[in-house]
C-alpha atoms as a PDB file:
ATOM      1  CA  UNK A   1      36.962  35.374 189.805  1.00  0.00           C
ATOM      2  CA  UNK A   2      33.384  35.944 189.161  1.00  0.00           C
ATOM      3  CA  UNK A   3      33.583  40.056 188.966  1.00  0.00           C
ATOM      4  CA  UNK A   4      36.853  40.127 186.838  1.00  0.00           C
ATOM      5  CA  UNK A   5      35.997  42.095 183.385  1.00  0.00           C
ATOM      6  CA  UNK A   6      37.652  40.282 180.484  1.00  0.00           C
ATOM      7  CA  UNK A   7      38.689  42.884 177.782  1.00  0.00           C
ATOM      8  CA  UNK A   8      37.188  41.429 174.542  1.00  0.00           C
ATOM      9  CA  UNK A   9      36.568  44.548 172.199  1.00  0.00           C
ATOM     10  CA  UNK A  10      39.450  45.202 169.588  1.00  0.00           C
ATOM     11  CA  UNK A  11      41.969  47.748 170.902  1.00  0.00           C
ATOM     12  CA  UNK A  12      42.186  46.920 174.484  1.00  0.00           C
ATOM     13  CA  UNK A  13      45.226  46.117 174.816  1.00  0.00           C
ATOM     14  CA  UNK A  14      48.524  46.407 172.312  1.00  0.00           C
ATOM     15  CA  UNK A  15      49.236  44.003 169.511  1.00  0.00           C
ATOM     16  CA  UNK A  16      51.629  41.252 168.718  1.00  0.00           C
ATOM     17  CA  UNK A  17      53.808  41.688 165.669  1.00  0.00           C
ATOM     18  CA  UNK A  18      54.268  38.266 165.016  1.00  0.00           C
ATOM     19  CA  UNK A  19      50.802  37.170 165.394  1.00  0.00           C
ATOM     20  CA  UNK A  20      47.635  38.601 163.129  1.00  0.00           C
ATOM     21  CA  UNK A  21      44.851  40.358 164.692  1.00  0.00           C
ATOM     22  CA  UNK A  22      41.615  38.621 165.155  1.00  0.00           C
ATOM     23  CA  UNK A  23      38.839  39.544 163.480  1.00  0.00           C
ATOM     24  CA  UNK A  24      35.111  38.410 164.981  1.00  0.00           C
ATOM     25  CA  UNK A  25      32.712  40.257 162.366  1.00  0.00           C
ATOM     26  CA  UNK A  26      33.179  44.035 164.080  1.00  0.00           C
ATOM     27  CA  UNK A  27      35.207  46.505 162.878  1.00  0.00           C
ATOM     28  CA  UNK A  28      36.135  45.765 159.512  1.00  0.00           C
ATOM     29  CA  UNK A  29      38.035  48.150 158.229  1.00  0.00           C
ATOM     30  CA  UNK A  30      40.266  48.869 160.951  1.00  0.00           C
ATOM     31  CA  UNK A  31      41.201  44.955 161.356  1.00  0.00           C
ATOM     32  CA  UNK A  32      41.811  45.240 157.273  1.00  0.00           C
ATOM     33  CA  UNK A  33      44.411  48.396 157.242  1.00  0.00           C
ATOM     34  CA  UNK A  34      46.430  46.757 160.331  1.00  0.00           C
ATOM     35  CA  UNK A  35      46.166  43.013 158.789  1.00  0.00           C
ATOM     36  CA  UNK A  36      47.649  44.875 155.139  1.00  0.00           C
ATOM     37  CA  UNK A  37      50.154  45.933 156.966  1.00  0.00           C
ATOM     38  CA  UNK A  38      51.043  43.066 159.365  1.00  0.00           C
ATOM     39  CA  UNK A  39      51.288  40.654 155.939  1.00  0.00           C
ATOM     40  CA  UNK A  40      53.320  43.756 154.326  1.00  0.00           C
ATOM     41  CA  UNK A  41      55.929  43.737 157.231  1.00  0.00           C
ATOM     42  CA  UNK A  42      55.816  39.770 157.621  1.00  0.00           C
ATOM     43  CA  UNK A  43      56.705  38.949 153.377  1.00  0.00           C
ATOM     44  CA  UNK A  44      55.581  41.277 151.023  1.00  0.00           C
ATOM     45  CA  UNK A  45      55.752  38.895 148.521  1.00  0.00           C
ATOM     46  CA  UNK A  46      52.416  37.248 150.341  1.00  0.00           C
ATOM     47  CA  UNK A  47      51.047  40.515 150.388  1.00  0.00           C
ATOM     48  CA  UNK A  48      50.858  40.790 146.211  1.00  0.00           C
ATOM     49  CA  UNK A  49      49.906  36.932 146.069  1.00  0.00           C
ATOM     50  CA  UNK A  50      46.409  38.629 148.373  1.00  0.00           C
ATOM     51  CA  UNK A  51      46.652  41.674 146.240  1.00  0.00           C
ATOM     52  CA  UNK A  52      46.645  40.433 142.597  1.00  0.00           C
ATOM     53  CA  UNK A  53      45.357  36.285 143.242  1.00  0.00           C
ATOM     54  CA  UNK A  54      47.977  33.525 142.702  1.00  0.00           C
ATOM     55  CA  UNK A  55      48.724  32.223 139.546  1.00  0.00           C
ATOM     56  CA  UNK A  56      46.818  28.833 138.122  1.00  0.00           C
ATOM     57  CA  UNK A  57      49.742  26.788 136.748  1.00  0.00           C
ATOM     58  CA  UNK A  58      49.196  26.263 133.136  1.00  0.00           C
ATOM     59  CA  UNK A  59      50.456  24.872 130.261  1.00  0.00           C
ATOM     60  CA  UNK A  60      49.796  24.909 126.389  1.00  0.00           C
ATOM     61  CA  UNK A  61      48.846  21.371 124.933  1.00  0.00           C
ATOM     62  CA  UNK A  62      47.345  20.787 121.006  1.00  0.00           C
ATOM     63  CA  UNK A  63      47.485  25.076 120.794  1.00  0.00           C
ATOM     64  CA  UNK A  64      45.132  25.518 124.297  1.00  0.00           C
ATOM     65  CA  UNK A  65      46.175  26.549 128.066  1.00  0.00           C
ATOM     66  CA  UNK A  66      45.441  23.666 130.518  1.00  0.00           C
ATOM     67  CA  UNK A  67      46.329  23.559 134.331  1.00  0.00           C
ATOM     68  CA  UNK A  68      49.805  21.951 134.794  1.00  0.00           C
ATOM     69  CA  UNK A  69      49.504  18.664 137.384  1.00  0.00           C
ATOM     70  CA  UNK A  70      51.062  19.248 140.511  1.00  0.00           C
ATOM     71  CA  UNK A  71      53.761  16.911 139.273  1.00  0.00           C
ATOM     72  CA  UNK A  72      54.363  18.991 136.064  1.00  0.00           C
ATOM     73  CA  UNK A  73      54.915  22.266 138.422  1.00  0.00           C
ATOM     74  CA  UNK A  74      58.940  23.908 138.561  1.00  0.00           C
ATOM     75  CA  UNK A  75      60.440  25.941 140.963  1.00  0.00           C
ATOM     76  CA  UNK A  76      58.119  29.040 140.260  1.00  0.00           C
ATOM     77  CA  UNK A  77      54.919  26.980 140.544  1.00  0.00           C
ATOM     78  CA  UNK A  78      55.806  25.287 143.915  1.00  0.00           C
ATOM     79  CA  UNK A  79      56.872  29.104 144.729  1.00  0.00           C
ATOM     80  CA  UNK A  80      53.381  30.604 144.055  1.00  0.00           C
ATOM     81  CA  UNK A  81      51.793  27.770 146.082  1.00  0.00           C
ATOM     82  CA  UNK A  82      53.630  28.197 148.920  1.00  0.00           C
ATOM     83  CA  UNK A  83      53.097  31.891 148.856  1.00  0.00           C
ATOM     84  CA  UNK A  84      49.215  31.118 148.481  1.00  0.00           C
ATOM     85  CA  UNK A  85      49.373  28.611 151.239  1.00  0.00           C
ATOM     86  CA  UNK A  86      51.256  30.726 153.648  1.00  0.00           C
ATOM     87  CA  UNK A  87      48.638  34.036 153.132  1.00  0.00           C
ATOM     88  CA  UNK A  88      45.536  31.554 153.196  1.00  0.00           C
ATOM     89  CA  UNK A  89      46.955  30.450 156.953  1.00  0.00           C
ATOM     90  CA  UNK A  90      47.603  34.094 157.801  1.00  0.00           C
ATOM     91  CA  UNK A  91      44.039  34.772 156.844  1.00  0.00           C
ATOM     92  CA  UNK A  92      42.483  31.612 158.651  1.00  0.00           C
ATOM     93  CA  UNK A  93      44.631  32.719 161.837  1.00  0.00           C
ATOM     94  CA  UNK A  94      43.457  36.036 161.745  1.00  0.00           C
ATOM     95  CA  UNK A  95      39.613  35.171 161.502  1.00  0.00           C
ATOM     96  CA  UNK A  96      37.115  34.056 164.113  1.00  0.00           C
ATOM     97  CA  UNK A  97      34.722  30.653 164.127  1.00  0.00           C
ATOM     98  CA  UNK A  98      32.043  32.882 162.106  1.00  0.00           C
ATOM     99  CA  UNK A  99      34.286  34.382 159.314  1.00  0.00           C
ATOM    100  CA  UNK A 100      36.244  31.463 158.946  1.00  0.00           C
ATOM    101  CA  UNK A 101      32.956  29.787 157.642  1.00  0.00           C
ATOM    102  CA  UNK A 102      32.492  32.232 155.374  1.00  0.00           C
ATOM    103  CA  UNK A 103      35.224  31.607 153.272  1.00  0.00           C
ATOM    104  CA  UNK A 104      36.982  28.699 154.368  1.00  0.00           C
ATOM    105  CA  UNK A 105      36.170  26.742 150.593  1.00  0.00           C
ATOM    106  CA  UNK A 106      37.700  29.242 148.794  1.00  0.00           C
ATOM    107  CA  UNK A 107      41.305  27.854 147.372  1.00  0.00           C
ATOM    108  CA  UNK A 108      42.949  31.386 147.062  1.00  0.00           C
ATOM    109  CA  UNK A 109      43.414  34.015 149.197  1.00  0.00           C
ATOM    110  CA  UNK A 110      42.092  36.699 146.159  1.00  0.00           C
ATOM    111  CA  UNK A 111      38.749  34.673 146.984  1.00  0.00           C
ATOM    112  CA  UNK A 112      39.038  35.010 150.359  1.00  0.00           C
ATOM    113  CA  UNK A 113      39.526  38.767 150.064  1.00  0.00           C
ATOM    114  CA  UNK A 114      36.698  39.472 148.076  1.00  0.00           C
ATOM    115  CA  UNK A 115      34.398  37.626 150.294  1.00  0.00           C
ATOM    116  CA  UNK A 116      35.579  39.357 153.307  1.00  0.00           C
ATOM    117  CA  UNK A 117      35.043  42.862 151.576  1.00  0.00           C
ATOM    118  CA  UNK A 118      31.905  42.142 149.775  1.00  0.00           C
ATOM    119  CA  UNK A 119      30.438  40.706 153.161  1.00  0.00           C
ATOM    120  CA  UNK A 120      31.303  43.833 155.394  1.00  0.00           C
ATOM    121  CA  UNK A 121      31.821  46.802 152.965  1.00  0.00           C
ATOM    122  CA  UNK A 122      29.331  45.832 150.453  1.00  0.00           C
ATOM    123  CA  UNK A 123      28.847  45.611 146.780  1.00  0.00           C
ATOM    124  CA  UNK A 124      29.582  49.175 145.007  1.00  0.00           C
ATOM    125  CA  UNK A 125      25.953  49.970 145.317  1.00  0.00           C
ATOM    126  CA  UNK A 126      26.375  49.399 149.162  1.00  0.00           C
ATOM    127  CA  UNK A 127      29.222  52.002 149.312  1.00  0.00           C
ATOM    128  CA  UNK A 128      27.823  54.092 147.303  1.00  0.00           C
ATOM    129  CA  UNK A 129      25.019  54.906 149.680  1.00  0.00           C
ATOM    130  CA  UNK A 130      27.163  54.926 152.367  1.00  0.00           C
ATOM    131  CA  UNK A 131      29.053  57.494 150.752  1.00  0.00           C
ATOM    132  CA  UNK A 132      26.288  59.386 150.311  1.00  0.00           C
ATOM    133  CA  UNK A 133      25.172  59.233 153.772  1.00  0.00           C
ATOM    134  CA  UNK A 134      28.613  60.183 155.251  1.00  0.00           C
ATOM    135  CA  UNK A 135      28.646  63.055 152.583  1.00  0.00           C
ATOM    136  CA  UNK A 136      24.967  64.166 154.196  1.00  0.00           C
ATOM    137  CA  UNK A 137      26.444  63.850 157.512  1.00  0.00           C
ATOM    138  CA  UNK A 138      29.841  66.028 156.490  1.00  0.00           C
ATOM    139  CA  UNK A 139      28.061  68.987 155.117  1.00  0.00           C
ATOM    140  CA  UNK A 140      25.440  69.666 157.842  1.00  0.00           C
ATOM    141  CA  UNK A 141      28.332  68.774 160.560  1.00  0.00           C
ATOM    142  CA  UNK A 142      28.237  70.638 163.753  1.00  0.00           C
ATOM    143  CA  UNK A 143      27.956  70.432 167.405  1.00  0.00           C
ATOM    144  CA  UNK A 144      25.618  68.960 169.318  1.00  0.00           C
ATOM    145  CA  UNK A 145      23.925  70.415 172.652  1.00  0.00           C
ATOM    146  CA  UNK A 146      25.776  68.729 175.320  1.00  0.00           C
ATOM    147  CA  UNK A 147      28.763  67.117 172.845  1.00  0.00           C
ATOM    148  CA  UNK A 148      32.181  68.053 174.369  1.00  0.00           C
ATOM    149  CA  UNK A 149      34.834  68.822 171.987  1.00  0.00           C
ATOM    150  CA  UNK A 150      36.105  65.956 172.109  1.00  0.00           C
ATOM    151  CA  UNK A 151      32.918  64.025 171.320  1.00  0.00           C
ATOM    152  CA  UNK A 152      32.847  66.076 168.481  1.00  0.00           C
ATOM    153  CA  UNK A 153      36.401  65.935 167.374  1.00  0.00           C
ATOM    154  CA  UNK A 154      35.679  61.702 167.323  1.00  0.00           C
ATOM    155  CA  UNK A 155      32.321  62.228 165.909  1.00  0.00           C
ATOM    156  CA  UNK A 156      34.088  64.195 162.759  1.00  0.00           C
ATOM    157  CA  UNK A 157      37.189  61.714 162.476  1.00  0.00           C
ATOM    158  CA  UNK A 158      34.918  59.101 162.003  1.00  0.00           C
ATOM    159  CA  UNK A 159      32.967  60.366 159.250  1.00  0.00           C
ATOM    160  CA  UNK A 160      35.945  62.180 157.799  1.00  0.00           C
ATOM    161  CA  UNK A 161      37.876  57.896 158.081  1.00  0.00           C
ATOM    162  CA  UNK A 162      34.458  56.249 156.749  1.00  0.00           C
ATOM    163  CA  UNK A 163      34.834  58.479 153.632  1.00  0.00           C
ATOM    164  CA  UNK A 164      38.476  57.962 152.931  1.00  0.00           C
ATOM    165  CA  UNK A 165      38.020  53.905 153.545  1.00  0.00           C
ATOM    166  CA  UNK A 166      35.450  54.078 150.540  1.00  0.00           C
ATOM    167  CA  UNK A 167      37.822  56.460 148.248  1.00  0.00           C
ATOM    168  CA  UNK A 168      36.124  59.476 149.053  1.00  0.00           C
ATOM    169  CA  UNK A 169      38.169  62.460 149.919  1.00  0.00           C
ATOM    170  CA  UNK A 170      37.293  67.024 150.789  1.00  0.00           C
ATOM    171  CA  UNK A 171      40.106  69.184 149.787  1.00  0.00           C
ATOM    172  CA  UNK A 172      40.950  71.171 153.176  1.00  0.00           C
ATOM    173  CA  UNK A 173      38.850  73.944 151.371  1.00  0.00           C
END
């Protein structure tokens, strides 16, 4: 049907909780907070492999650390890789044709993360002016002519949730 309208944006319609949300480049931080939490309710054991990197198996030879061959690897080894393995397919499943190629040569998902945030958050010079912008935009907050209460109410929410997403809290007071 030629006049159909295809819902495309995030949010139109409810989520699976056994698939990860797709992300497409827009609205970074709110596909980050619900994909923590879909990988925290799926294994959180995946979730600290993203959190903290995985583990380069290594072993001590002549006094020095060297990586372990796959063949050398235990139990624990094999473990870490399959927890690495499992979060990098998460992450490819939950990113479009575009991000994919952003960071599909990275070999851990730690890698992957930091791409992803660098790219659409910015390096801490980045959030730093954002911050200050929001800040600008907090303390000389008010209506507008024409705004509903609503508007406004959204308007305010979203600076108040750009602030706390770069660490940046106001005390009620």
């Amino acid at each position: 049907m030629a006049n159909e309208i295809v819902a495309t944006s995030i949010g139109s319609e409810g989520h699976s909780i056994v698939r990860p949300l797709l992300f497409v480049g827009d609205n970074y931080l709110y596909w980050k907070t619900r994909m923590g939490l879909f990988i925290q309710a799926n294994d959180y054991q995946v979730w600290r492999v993203i959190v903290n990197g995985s583990q380069i198996s290594m072993k001590m030879v002549d006094g020095r650390e060297v990586i372990k061959q796959e063949s050398e690897w235990d139990v624990n080894d094999i473990k870490m890789a399959k927890l690495n393995a499992k979060a990098m397919h998460i992450l490819f499943c939950a990113l479009g044709p575009n991000e994919y190629n952003k960071v599909f040569l990275y070999e851990n998902t730690k890698e992957i993360c930091d791409k992803l945030v660098v790219t659409h958050e910015g390096t801490n010079q980045v959030k730093e002016t954002k911050i200050g912008m929001l800040t600008h935009d907090y303390e000389l907050f008010k209506m507008k002519p024409d705004e509903t209460i609503s508007e406004m109410s959204n308007r305010f929410t979203d600076i108040i949730n750009g602030l706390k997403a770069l660490r940046k809290t106001y005390s009620n007071v």
